[in-house]
N, C-alpha and C. Protein backbone atom coordinates (compact mmCIF):
# COMPACT_ATOMS: atom_id res chain seq x y z
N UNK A 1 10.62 -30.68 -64.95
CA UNK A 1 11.67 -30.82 -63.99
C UNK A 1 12.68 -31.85 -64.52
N UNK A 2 14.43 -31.71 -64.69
CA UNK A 2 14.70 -32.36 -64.98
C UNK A 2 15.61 -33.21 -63.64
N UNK A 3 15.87 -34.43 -63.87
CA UNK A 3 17.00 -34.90 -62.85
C UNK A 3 18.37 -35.22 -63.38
N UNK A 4 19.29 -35.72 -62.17
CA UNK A 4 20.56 -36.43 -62.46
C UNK A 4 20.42 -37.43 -62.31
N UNK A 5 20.68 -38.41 -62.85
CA UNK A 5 20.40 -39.70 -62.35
C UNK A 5 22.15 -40.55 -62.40
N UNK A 6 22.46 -41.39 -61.08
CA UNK A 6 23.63 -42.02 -61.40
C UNK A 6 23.45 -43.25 -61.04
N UNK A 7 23.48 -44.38 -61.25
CA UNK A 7 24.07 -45.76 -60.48
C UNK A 7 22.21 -45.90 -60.19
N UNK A 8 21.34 -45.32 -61.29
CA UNK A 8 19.38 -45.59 -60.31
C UNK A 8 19.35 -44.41 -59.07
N UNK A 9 20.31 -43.55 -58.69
CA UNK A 9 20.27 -42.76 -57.71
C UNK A 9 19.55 -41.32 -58.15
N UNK A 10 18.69 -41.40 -57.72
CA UNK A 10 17.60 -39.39 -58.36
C UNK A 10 18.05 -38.80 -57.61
N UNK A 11 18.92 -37.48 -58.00
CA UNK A 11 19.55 -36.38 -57.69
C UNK A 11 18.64 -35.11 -58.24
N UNK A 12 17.54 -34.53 -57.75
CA UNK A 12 17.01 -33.01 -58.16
C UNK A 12 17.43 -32.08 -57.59
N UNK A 13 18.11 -32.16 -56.45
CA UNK A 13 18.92 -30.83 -55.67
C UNK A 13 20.26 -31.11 -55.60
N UNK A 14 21.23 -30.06 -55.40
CA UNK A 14 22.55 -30.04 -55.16
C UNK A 14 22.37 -30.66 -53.95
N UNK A 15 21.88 -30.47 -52.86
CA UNK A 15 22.21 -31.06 -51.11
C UNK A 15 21.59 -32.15 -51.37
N UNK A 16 21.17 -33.01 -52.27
CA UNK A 16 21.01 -34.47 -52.87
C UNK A 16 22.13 -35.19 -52.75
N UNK A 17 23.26 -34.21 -53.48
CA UNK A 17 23.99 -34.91 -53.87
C UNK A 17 25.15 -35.11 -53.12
N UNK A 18 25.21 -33.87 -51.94
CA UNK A 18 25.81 -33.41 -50.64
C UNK A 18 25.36 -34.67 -50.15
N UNK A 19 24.63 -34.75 -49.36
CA UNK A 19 24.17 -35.64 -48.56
C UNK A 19 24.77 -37.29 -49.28
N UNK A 20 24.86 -37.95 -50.41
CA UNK A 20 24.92 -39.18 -50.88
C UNK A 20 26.72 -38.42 -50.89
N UNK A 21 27.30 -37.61 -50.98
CA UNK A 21 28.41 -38.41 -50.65
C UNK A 21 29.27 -37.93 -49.49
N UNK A 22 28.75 -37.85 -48.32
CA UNK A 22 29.06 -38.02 -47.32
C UNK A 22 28.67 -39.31 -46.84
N UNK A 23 27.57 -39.76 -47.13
CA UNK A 23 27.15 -41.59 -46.96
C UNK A 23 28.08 -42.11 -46.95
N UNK A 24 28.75 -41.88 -48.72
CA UNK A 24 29.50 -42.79 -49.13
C UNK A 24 30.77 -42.91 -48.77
N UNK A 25 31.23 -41.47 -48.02
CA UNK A 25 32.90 -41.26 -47.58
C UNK A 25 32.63 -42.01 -45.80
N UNK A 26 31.13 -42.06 -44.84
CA UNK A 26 31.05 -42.52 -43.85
C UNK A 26 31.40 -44.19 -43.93
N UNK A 27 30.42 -44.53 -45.04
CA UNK A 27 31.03 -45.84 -45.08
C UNK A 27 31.87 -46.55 -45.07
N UNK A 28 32.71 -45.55 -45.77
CA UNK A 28 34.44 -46.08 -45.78
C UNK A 28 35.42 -46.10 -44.49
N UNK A 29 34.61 -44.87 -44.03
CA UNK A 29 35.34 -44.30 -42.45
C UNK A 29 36.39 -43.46 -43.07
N UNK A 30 35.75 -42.53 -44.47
CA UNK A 30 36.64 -41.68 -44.41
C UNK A 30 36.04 -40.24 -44.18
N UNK A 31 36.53 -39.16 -44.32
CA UNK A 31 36.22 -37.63 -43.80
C UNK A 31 36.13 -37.28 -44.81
N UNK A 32 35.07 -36.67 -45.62
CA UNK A 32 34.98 -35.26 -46.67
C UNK A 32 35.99 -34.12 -46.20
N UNK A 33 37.09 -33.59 -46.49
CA UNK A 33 37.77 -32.47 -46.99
C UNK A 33 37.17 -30.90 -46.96
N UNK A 34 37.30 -30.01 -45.96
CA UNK A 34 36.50 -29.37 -45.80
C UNK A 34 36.88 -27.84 -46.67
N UNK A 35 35.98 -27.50 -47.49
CA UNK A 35 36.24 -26.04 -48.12
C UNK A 35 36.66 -27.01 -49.47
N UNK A 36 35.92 -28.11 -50.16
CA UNK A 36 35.85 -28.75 -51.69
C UNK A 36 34.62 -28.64 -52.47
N UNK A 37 34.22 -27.56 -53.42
CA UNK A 37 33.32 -27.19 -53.61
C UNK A 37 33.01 -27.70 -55.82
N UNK A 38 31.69 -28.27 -55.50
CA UNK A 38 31.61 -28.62 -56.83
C UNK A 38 30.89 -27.55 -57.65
N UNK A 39 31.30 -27.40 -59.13
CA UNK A 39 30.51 -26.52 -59.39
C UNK A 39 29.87 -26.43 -60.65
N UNK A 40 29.33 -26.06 -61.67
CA UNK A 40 28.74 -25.87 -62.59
C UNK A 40 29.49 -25.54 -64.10
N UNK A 41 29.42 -26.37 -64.98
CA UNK A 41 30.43 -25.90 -65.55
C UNK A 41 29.55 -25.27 -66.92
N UNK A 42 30.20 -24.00 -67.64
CA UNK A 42 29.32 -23.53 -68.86
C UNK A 42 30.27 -23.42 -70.04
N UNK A 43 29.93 -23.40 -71.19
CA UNK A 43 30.96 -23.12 -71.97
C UNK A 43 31.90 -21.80 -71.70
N UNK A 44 33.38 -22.13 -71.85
CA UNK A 44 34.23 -21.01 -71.09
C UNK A 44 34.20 -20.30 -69.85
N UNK A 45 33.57 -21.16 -69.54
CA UNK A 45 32.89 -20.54 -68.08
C UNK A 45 33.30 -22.30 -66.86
N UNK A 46 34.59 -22.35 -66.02
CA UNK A 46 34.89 -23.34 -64.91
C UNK A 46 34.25 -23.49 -64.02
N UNK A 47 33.85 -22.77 -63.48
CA UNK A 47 33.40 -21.74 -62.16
C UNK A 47 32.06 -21.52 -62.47
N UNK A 48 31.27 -22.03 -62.84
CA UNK A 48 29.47 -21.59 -62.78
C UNK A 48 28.48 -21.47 -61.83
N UNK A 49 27.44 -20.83 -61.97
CA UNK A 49 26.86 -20.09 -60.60
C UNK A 49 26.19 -20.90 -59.90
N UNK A 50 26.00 -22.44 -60.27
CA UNK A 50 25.39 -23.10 -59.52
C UNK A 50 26.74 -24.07 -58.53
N UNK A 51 26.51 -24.16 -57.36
CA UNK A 51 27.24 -25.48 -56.46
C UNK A 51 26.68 -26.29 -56.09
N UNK A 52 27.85 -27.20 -55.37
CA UNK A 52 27.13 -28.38 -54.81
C UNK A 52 28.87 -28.50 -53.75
N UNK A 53 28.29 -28.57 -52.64
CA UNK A 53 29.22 -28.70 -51.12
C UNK A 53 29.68 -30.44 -51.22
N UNK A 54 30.61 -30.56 -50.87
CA UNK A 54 31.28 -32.10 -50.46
C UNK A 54 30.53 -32.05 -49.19
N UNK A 55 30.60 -31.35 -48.27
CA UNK A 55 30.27 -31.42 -47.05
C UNK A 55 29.96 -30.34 -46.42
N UNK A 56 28.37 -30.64 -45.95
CA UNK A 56 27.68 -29.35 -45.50
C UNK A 56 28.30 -29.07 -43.66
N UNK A 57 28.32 -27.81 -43.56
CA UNK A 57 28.49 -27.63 -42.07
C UNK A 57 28.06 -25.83 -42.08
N UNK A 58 27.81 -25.85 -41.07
CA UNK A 58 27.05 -24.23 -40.48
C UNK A 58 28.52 -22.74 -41.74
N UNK A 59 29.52 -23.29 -41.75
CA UNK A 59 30.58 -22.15 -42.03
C UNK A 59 30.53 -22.21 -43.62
N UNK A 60 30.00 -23.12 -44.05
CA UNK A 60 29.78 -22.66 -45.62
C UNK A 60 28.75 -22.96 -46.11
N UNK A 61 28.05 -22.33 -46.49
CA UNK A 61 26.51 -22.03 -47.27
C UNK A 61 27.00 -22.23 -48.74
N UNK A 62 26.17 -22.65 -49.50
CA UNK A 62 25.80 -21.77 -51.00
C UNK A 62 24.15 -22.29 -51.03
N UNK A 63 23.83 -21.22 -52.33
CA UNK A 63 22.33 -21.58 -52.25
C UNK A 63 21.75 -23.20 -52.91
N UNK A 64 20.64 -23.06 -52.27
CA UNK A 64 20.00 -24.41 -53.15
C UNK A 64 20.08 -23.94 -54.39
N UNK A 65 19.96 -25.26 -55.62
CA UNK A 65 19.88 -25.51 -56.25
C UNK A 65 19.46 -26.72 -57.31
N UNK A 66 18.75 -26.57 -58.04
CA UNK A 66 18.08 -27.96 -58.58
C UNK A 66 18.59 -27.87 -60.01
N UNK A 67 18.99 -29.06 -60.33
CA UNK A 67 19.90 -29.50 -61.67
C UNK A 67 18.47 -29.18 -62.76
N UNK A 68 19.48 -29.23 -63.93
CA UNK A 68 18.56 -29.22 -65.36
C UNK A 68 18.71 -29.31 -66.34
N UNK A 69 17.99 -29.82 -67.50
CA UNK A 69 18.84 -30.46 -68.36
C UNK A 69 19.82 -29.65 -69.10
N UNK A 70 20.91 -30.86 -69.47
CA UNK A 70 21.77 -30.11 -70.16
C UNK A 70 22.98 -29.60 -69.45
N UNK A 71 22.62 -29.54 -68.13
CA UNK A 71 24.11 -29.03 -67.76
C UNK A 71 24.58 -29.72 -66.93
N UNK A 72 26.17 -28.96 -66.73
CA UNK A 72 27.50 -30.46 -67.05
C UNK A 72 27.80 -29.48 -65.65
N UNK A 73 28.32 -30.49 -64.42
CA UNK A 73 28.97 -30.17 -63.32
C UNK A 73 30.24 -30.90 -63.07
N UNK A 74 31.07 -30.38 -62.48
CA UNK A 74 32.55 -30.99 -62.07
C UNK A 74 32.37 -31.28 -60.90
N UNK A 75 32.22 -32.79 -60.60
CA UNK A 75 31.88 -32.59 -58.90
C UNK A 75 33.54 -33.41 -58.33
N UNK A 76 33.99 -32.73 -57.65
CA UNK A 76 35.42 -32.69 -57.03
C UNK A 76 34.64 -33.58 -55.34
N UNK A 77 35.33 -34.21 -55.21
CA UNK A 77 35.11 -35.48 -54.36
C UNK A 77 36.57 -35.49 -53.38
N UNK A 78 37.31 -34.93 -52.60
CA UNK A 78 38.84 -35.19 -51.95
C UNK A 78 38.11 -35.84 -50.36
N UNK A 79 38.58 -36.98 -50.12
CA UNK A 79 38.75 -37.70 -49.02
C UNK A 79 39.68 -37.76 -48.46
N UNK A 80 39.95 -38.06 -46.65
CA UNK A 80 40.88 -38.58 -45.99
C UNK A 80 40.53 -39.58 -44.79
N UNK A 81 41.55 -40.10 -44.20
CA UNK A 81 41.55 -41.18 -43.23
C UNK A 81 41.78 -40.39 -41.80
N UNK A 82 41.95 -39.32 -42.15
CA UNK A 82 42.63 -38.30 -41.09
C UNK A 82 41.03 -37.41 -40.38
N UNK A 83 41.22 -36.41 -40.04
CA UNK A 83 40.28 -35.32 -39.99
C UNK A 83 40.20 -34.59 -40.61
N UNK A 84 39.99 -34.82 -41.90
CA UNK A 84 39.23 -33.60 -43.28
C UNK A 84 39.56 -32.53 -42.96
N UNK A 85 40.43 -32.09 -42.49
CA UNK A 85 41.34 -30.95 -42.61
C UNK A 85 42.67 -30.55 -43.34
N UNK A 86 42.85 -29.76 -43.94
CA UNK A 86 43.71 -29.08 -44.77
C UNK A 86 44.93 -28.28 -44.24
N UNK A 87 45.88 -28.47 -43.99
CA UNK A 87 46.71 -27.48 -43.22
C UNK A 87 47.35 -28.01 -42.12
């Protein structure tokens, strides 16, 4: 099994990593951005089949997933002071 490890923080699932940064945007008193999706990156490949949600809620799913070695994710992080809404 491999992990992510950041800052001493063990990350083995994507909703690991969901969950630690919504912590970290509560703390601030700011809102996760809703519909900001992180994802997996492969050679030539942006867009890879694994995700990871900024912020979980009932209207967007993706599946679990557990990290492994070797691979590289883009995790996209957008905050506001407002209501994490777009539009």
């Amino acid at each position: 099994m491999s992990i992510l490890l950041f800052n001493q923080i063990l990350f083995l699932q994507n909703k690991d990593v969901t969950e630690a940064i919504q912590k970290v945007a509560a703390a601030y008193d700011c809102k996760i951005v809703e519909g900001v999706l992180s994802h997996q990156m492969k050679q030539f490949v942006i867009d890879g089949n694994k995700v990871v949600l900024s912020l979980s809620n009932p209207e967007t799913r993706v599946d679990e997933a557990e990290f492994e070695e070797n691979e590289v994710y883009a995790i996209d992080i957008v905050t506001s002071t407002g209501d994490g809404k777009v539009g």
